[in-house]
N, C-alpha and C. Protein backbone atom coordinates (compact mmCIF):
# COMPACT_ATOMS: atom_id res chain seq x y z
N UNK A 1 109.94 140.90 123.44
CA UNK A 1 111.03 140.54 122.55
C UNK A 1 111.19 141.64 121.50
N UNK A 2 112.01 142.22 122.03
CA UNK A 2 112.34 143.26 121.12
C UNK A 2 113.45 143.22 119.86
N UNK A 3 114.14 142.13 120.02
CA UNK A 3 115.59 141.62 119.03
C UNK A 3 115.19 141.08 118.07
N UNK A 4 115.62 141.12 117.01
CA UNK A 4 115.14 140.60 115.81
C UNK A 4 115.53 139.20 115.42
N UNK A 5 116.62 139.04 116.54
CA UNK A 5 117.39 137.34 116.64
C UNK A 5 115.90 136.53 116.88
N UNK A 6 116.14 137.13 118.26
CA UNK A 6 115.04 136.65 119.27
C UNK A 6 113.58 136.54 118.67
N UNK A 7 112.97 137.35 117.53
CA UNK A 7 111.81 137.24 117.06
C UNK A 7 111.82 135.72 115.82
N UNK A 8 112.82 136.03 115.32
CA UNK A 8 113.21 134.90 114.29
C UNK A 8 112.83 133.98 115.27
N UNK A 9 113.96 133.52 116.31
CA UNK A 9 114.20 132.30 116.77
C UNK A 9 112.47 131.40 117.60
N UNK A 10 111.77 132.94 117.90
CA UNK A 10 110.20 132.40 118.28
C UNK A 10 109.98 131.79 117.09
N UNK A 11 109.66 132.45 116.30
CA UNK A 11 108.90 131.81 115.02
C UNK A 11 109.29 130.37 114.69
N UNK A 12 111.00 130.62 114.62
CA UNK A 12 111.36 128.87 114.24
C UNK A 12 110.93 127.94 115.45
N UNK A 13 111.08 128.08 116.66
CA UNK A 13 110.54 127.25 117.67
C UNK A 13 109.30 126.78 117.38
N UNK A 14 108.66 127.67 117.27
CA UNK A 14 107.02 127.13 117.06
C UNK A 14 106.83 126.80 115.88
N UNK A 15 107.26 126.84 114.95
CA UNK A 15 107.32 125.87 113.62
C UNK A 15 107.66 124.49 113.78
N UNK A 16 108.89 124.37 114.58
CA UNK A 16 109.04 123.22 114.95
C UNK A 16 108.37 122.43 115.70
N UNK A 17 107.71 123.17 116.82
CA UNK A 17 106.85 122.52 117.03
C UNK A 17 105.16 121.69 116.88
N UNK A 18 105.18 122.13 115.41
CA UNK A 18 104.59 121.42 114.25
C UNK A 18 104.76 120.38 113.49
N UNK A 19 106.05 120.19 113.53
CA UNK A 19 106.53 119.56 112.21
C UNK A 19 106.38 118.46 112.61
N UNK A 20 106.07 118.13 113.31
CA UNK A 20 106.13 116.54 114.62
C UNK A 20 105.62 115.84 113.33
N UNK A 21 104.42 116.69 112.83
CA UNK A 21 102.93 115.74 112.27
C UNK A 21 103.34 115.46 110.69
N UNK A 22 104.28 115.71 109.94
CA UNK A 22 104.91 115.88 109.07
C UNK A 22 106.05 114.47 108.68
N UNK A 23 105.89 113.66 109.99
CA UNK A 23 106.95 112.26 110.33
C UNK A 23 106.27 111.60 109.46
N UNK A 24 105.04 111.05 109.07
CA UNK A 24 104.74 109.96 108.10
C UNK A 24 105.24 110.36 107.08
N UNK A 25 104.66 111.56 106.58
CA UNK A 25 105.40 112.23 104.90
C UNK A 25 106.75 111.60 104.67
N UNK A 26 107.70 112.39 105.92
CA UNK A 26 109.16 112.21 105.64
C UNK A 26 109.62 110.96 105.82
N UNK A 27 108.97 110.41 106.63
CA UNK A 27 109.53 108.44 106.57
C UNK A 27 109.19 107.80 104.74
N UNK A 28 108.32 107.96 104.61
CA UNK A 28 107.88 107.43 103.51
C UNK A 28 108.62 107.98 102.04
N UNK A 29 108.47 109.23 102.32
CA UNK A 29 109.67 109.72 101.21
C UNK A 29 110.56 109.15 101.50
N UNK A 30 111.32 109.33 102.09
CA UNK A 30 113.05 108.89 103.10
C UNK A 30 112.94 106.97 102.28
N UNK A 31 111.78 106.21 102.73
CA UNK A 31 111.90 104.74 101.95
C UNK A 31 111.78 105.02 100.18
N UNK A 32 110.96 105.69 99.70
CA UNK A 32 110.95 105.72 98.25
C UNK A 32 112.00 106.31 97.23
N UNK A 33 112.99 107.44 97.90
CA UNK A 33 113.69 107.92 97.52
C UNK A 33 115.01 106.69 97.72
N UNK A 34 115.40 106.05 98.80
CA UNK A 34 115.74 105.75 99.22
C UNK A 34 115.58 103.49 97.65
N UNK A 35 114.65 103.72 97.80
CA UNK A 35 113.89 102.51 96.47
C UNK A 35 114.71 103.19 94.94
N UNK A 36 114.62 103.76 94.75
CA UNK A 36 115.31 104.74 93.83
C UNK A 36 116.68 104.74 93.30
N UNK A 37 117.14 105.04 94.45
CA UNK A 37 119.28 104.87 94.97
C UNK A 37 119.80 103.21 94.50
N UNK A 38 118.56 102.54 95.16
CA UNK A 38 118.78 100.83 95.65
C UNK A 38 118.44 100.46 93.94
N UNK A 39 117.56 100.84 93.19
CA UNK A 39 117.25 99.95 91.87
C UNK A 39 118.12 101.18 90.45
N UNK A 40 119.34 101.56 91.18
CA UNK A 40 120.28 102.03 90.76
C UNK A 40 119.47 103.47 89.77
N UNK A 41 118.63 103.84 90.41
CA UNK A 41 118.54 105.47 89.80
C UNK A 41 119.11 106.34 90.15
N UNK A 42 118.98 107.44 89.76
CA UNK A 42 119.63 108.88 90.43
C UNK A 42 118.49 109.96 90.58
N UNK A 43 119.07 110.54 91.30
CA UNK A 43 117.95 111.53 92.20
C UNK A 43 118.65 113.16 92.09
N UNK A 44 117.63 113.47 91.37
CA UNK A 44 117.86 115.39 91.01
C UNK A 44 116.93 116.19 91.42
N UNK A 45 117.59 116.84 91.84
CA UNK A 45 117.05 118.27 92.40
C UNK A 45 116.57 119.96 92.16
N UNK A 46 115.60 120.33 91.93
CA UNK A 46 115.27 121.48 90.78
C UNK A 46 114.88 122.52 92.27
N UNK A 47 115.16 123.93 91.95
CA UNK A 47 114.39 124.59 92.93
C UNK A 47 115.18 126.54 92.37
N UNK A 48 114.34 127.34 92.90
CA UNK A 48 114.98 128.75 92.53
C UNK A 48 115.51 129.46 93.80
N UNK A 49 116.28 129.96 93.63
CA UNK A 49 116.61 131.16 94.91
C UNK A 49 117.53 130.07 95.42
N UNK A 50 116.64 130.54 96.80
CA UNK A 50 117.63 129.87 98.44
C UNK A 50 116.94 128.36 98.10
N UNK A 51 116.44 128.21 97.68
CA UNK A 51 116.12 126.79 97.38
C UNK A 51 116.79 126.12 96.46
N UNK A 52 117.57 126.71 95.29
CA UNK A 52 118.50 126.09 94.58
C UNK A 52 120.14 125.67 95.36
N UNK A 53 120.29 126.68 96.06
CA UNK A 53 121.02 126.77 97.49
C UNK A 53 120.55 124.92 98.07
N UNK A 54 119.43 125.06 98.13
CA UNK A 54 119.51 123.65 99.18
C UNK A 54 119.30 122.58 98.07
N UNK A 55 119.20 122.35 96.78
CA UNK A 55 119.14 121.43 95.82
C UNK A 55 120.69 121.20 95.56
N UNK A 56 121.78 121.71 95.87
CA UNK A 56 122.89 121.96 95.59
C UNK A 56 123.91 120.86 96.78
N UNK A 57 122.93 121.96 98.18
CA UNK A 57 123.27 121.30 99.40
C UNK A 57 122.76 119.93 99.70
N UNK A 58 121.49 119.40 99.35
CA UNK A 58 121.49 117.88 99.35
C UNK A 58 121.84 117.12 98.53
N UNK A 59 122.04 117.31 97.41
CA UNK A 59 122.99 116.71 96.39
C UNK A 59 124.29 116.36 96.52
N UNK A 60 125.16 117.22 97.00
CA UNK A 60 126.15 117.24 97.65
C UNK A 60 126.30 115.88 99.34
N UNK A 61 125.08 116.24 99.74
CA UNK A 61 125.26 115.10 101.20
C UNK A 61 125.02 113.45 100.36
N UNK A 62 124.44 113.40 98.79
CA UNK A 62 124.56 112.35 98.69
C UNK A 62 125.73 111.67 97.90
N UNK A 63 126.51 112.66 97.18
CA UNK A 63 127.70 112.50 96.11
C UNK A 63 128.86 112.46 97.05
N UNK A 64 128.50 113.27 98.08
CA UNK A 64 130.03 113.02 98.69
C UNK A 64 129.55 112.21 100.47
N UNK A 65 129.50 112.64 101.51
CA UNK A 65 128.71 111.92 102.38
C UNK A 65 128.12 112.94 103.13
N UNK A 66 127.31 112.49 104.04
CA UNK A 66 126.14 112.63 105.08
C UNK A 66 127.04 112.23 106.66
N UNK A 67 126.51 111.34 107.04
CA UNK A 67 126.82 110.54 108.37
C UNK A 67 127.81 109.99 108.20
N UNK A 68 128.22 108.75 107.77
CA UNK A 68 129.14 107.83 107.74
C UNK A 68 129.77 107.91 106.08
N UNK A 69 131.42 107.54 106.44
CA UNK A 69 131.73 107.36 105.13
C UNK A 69 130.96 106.04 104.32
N UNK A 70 130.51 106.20 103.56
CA UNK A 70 130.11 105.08 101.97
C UNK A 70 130.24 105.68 100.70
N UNK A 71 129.94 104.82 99.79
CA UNK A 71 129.94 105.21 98.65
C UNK A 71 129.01 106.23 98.49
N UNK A 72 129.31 106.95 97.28
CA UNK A 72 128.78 107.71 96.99
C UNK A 72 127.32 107.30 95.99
N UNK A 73 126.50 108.03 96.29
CA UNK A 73 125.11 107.86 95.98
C UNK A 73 124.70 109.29 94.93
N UNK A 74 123.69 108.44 93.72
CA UNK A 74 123.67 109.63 92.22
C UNK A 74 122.80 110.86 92.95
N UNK A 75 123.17 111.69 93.25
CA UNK A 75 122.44 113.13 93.33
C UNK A 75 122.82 114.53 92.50
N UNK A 76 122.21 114.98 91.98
CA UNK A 76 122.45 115.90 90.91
C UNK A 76 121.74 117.05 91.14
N UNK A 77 122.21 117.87 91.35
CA UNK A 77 121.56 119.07 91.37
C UNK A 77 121.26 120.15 89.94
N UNK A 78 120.06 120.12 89.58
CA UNK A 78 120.18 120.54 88.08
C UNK A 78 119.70 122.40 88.43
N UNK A 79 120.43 122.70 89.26
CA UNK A 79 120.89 124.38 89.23
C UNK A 79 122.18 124.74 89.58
N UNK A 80 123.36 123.79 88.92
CA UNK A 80 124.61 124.22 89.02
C UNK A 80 125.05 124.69 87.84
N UNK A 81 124.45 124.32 86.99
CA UNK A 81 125.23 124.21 85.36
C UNK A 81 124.73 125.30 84.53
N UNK A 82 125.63 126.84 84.81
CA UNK A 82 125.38 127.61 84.56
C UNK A 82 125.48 127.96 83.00
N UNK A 83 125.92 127.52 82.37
CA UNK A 83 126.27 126.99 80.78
C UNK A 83 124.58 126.74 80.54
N UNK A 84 124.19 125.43 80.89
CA UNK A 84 122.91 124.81 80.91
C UNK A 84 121.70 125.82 80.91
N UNK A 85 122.00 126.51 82.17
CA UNK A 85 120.64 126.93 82.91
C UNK A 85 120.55 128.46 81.57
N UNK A 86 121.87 129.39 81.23
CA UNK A 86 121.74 130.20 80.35
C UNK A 86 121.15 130.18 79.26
N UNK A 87 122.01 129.21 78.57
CA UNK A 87 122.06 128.73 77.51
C UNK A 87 120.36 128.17 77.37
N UNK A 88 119.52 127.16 78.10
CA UNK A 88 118.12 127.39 78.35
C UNK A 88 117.24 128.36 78.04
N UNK A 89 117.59 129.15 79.10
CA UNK A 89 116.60 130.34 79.38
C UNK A 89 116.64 131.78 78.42
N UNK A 90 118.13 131.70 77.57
CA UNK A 90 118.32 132.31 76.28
C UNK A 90 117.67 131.87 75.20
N UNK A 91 117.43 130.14 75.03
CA UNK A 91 117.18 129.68 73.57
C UNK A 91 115.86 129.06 73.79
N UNK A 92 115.61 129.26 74.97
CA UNK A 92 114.12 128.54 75.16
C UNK A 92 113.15 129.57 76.19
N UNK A 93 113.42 129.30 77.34
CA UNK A 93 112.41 130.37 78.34
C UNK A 93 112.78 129.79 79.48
N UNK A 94 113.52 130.79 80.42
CA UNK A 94 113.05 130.21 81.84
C UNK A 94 112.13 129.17 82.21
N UNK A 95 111.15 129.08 81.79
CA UNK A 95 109.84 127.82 82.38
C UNK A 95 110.79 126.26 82.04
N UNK A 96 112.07 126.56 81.28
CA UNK A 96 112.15 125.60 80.59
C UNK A 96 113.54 124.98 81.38
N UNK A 97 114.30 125.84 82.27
CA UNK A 97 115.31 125.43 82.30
C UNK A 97 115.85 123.91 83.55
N UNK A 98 115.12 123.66 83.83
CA UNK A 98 114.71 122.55 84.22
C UNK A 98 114.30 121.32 83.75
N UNK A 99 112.98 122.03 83.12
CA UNK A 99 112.54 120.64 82.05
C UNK A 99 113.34 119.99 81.24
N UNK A 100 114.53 121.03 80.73
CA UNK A 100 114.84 120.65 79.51
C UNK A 100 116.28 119.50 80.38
N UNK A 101 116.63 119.91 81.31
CA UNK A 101 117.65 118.71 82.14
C UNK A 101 117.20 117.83 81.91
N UNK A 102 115.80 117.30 82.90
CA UNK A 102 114.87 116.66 83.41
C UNK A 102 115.00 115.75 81.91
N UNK A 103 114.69 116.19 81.15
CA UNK A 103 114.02 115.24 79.47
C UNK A 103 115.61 114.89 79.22
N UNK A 104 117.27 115.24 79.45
CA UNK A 104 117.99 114.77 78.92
C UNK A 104 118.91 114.06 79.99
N UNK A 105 118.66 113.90 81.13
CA UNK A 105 119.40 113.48 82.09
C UNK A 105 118.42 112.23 82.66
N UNK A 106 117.75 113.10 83.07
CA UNK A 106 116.08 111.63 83.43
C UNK A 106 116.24 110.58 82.78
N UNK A 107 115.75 109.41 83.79
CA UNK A 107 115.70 108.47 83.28
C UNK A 107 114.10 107.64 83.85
N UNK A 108 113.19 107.29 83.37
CA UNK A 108 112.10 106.34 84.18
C UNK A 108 113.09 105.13 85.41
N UNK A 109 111.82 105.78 86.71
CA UNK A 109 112.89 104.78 87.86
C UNK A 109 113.93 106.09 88.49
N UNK A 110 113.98 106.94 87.48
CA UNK A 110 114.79 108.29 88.49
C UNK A 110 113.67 108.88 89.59
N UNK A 111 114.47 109.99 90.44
CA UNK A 111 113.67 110.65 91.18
C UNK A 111 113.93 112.15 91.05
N UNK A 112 112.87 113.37 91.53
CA UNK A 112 112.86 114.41 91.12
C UNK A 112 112.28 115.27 92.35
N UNK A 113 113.56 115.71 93.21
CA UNK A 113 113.04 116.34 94.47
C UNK A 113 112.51 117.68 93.95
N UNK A 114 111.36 118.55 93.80
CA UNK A 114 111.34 119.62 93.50
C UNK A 114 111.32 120.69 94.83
N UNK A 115 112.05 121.58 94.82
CA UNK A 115 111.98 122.48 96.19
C UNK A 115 111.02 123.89 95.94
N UNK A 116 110.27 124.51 96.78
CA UNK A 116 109.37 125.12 95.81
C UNK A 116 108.63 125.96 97.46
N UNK A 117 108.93 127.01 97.95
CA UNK A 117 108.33 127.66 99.27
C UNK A 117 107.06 128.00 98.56
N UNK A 118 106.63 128.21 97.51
CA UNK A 118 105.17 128.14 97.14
C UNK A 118 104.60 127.73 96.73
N UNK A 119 105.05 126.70 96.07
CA UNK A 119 104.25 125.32 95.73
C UNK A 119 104.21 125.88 94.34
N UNK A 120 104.85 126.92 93.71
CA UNK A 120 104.23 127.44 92.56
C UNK A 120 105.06 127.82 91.74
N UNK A 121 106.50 127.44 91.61
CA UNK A 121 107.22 128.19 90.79
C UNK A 121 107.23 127.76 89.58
N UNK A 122 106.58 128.01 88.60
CA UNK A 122 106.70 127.88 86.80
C UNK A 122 107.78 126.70 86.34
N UNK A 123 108.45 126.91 86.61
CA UNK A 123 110.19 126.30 85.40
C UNK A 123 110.02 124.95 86.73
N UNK A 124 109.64 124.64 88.20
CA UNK A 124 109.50 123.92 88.72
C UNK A 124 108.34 123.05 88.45
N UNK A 125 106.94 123.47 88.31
CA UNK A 125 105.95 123.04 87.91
C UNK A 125 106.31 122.26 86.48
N UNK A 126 106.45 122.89 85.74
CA UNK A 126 107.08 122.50 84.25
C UNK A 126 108.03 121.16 84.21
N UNK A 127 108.83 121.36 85.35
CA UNK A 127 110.12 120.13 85.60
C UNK A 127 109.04 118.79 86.02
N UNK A 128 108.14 118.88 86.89
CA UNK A 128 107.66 117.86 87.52
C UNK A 128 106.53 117.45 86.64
N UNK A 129 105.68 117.71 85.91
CA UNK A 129 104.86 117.55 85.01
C UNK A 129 105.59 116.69 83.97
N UNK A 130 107.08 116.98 83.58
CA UNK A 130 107.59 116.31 82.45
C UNK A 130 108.04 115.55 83.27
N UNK A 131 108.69 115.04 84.06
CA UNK A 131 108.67 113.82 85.10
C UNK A 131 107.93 113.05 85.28
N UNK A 132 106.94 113.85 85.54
CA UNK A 132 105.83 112.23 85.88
C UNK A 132 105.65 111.49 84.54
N UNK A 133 106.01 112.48 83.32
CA UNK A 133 105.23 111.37 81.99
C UNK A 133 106.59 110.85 81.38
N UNK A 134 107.68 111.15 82.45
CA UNK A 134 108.66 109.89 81.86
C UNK A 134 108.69 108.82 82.81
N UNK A 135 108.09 108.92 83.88
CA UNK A 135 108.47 107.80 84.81
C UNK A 135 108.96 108.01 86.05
N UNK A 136 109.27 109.15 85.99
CA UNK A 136 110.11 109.93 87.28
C UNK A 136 109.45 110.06 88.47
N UNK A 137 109.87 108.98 89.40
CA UNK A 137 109.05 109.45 90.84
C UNK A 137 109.18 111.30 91.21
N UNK A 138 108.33 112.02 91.23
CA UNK A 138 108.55 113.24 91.94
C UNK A 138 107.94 113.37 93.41
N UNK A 139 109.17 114.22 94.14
CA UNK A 139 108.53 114.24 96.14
C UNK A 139 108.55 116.14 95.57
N UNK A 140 107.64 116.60 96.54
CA UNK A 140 107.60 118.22 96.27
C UNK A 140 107.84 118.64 97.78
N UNK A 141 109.19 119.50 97.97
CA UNK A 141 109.60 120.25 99.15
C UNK A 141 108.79 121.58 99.09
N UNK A 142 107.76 121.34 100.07
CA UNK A 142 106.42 123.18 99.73
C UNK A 142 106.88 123.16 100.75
N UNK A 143 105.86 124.46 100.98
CA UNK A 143 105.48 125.40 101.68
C UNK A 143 104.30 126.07 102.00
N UNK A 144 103.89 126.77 103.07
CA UNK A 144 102.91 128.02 102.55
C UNK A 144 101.47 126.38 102.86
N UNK A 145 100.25 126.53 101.45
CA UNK A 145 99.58 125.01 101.67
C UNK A 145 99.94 124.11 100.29
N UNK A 146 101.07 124.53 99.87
CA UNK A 146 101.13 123.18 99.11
C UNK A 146 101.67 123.92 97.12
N UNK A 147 100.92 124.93 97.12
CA UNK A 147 100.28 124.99 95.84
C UNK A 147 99.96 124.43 94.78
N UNK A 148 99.97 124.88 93.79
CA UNK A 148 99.84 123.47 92.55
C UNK A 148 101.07 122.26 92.10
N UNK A 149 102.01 122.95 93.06
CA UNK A 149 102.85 121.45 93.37
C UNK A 149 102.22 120.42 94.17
N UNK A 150 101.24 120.81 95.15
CA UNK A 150 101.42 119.99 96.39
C UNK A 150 100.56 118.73 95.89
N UNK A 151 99.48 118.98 94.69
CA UNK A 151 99.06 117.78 94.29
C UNK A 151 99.29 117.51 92.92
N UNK A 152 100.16 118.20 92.39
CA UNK A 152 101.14 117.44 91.23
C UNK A 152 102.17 116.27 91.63
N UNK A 153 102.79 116.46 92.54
CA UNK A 153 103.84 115.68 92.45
C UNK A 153 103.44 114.38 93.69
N UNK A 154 104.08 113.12 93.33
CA UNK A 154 103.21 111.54 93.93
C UNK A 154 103.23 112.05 95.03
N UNK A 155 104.50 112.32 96.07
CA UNK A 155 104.23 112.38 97.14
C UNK A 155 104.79 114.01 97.17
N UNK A 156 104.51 114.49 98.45
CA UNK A 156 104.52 116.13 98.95
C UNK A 156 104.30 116.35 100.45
N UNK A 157 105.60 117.45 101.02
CA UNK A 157 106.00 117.13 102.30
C UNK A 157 105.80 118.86 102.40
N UNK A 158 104.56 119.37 103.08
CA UNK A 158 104.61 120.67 103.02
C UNK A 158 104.88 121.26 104.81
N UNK A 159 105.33 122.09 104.37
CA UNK A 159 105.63 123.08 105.44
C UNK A 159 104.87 124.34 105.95
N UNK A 160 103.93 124.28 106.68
CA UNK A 160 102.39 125.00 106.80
C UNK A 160 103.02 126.53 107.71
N UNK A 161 103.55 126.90 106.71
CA UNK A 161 104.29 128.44 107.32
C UNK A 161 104.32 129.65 106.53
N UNK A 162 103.96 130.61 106.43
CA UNK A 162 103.70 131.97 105.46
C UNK A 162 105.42 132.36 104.97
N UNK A 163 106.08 132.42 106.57
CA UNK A 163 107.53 132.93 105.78
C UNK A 163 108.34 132.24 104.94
N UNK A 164 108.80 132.79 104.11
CA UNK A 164 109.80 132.01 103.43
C UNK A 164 111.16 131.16 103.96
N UNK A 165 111.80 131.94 105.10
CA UNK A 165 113.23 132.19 105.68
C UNK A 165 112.73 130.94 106.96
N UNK A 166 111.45 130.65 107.18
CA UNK A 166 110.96 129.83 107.99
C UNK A 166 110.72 128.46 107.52
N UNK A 167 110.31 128.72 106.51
CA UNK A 167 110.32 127.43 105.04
C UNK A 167 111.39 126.89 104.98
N UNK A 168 112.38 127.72 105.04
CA UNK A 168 113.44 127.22 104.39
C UNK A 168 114.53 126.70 104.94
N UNK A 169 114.03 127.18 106.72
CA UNK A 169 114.97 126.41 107.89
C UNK A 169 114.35 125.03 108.04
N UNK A 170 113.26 124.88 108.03
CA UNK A 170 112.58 123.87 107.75
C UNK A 170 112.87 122.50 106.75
N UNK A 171 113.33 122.99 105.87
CA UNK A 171 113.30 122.90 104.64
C UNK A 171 114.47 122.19 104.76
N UNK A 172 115.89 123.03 105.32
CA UNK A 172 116.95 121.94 105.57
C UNK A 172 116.79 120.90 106.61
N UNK A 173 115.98 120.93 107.74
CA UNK A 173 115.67 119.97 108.69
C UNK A 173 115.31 118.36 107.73
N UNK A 174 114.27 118.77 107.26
CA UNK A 174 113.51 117.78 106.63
C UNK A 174 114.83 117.05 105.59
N UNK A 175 115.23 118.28 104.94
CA UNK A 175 116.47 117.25 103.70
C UNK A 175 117.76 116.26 104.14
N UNK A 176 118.14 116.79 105.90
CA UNK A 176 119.26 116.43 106.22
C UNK A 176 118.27 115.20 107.01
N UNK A 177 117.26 115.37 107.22
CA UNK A 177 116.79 113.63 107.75
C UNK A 177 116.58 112.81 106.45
N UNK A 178 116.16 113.72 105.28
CA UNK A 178 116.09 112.38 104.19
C UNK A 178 117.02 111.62 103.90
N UNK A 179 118.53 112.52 104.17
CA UNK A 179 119.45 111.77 103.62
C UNK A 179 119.99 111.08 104.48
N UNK A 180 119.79 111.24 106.08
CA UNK A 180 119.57 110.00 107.19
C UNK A 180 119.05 109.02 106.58
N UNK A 181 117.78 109.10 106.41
CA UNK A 181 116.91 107.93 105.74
C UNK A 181 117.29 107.51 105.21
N UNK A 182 118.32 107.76 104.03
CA UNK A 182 118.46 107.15 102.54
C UNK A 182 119.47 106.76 103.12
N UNK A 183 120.82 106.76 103.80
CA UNK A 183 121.04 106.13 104.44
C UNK A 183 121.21 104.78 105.02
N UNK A 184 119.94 105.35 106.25
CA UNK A 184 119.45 104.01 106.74
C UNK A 184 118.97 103.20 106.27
N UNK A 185 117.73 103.47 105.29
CA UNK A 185 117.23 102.13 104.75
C UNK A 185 118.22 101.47 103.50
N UNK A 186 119.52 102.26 102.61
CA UNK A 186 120.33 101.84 102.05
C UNK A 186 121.72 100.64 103.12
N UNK A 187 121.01 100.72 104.59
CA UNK A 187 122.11 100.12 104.88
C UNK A 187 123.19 100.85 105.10
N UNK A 188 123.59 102.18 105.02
CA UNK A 188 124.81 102.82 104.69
C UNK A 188 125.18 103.61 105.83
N UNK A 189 124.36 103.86 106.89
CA UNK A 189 124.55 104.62 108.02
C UNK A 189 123.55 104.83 109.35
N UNK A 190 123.30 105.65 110.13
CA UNK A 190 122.23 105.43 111.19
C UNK A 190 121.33 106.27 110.62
């Protein structure tokens, strides 16, 4: 295999064919997140890079739809609000621009997907730490083995892969079944 398509597309195959073992994690998130929606919380999403990219993109499958038309369900992506995120990281610090959503949008009974290919990103770590001591269920989208997200946050759905770009195909697999899940156990679709 000399194509660089073709080398990608090995790698993702055989990733996938891992992820099999990864079904309890994602069922169980998929019901708690899903507990969340139902006792009328809202569910936000923190992450950097191509991962703010997919905090954006599952937020979106729950505000507007997924599978079937229903109502719309609270998902927030707190890396759109470029006002916010500046205005933050000017008057406070990057580590902060998250947290500081998190403490004015959060509510105890909310949820706090953090997306994170290394389990380690600062201003993410920071977000989920001030979550848990308001009440905030946090699920951690890793990577890599976890890092100091993977046993910060209640539950954690890691993705046992070095690349990033492999993480992160991954990464949408897993989000577009959560919001199956949330979904299904909301009653709202298959």
């Amino acid at each position: 295999m000399n194509s660089l398509f073709l080398r990608n597309l090995d790698e993702h195959l055989q990733l996938m064919q891992v992820l099999d073992a990864l079904d309890p994690q994602v069922s169980a998130a998929g019901k708690r997140l899903a507990a969340v929606l139902t006792a009328g919380g809202k569910l936000m999403f923190c992450g950097n890079g191509g991962s703010a990219a997919d905090c954006q993109h599952l937020a979106s499958e729950l505000t507007g739809r997924f599978i079937k038309d229903r109502r719309p369900l609270a998902g927030l992506a707190l890396t759109t609000d470029s006002s916010a995120l500046t205005c933050i990281a000017n008057d406070y610090s990057f580590e902060d621009v998250f947290t500081r959503q998190v403490q004015g949008l959060g509510r105890a009974g909310d949820g706090l997907v953090a997306i994170s290919t290394s389990g380690n990103s600062g201003n993410v770590l920071k977000a989920v730490e001030t979550a848990k001591a308001m009440g905030i269920y946090t699920l951690g989208l890793l990577g890599r083995d976890g890092g100091k997200l993977g046993a910060l946050c209640d539950d954690s759905i890691v993705v046992p892969h070095a690349i990033t770009a492999r993480i992160q195909e991954a990464h949408l697999l897993i989000g577009h079944t959560l919001c199956g899940l949330i979904e299904a156990e909301m009653g709202l679709g298959q």
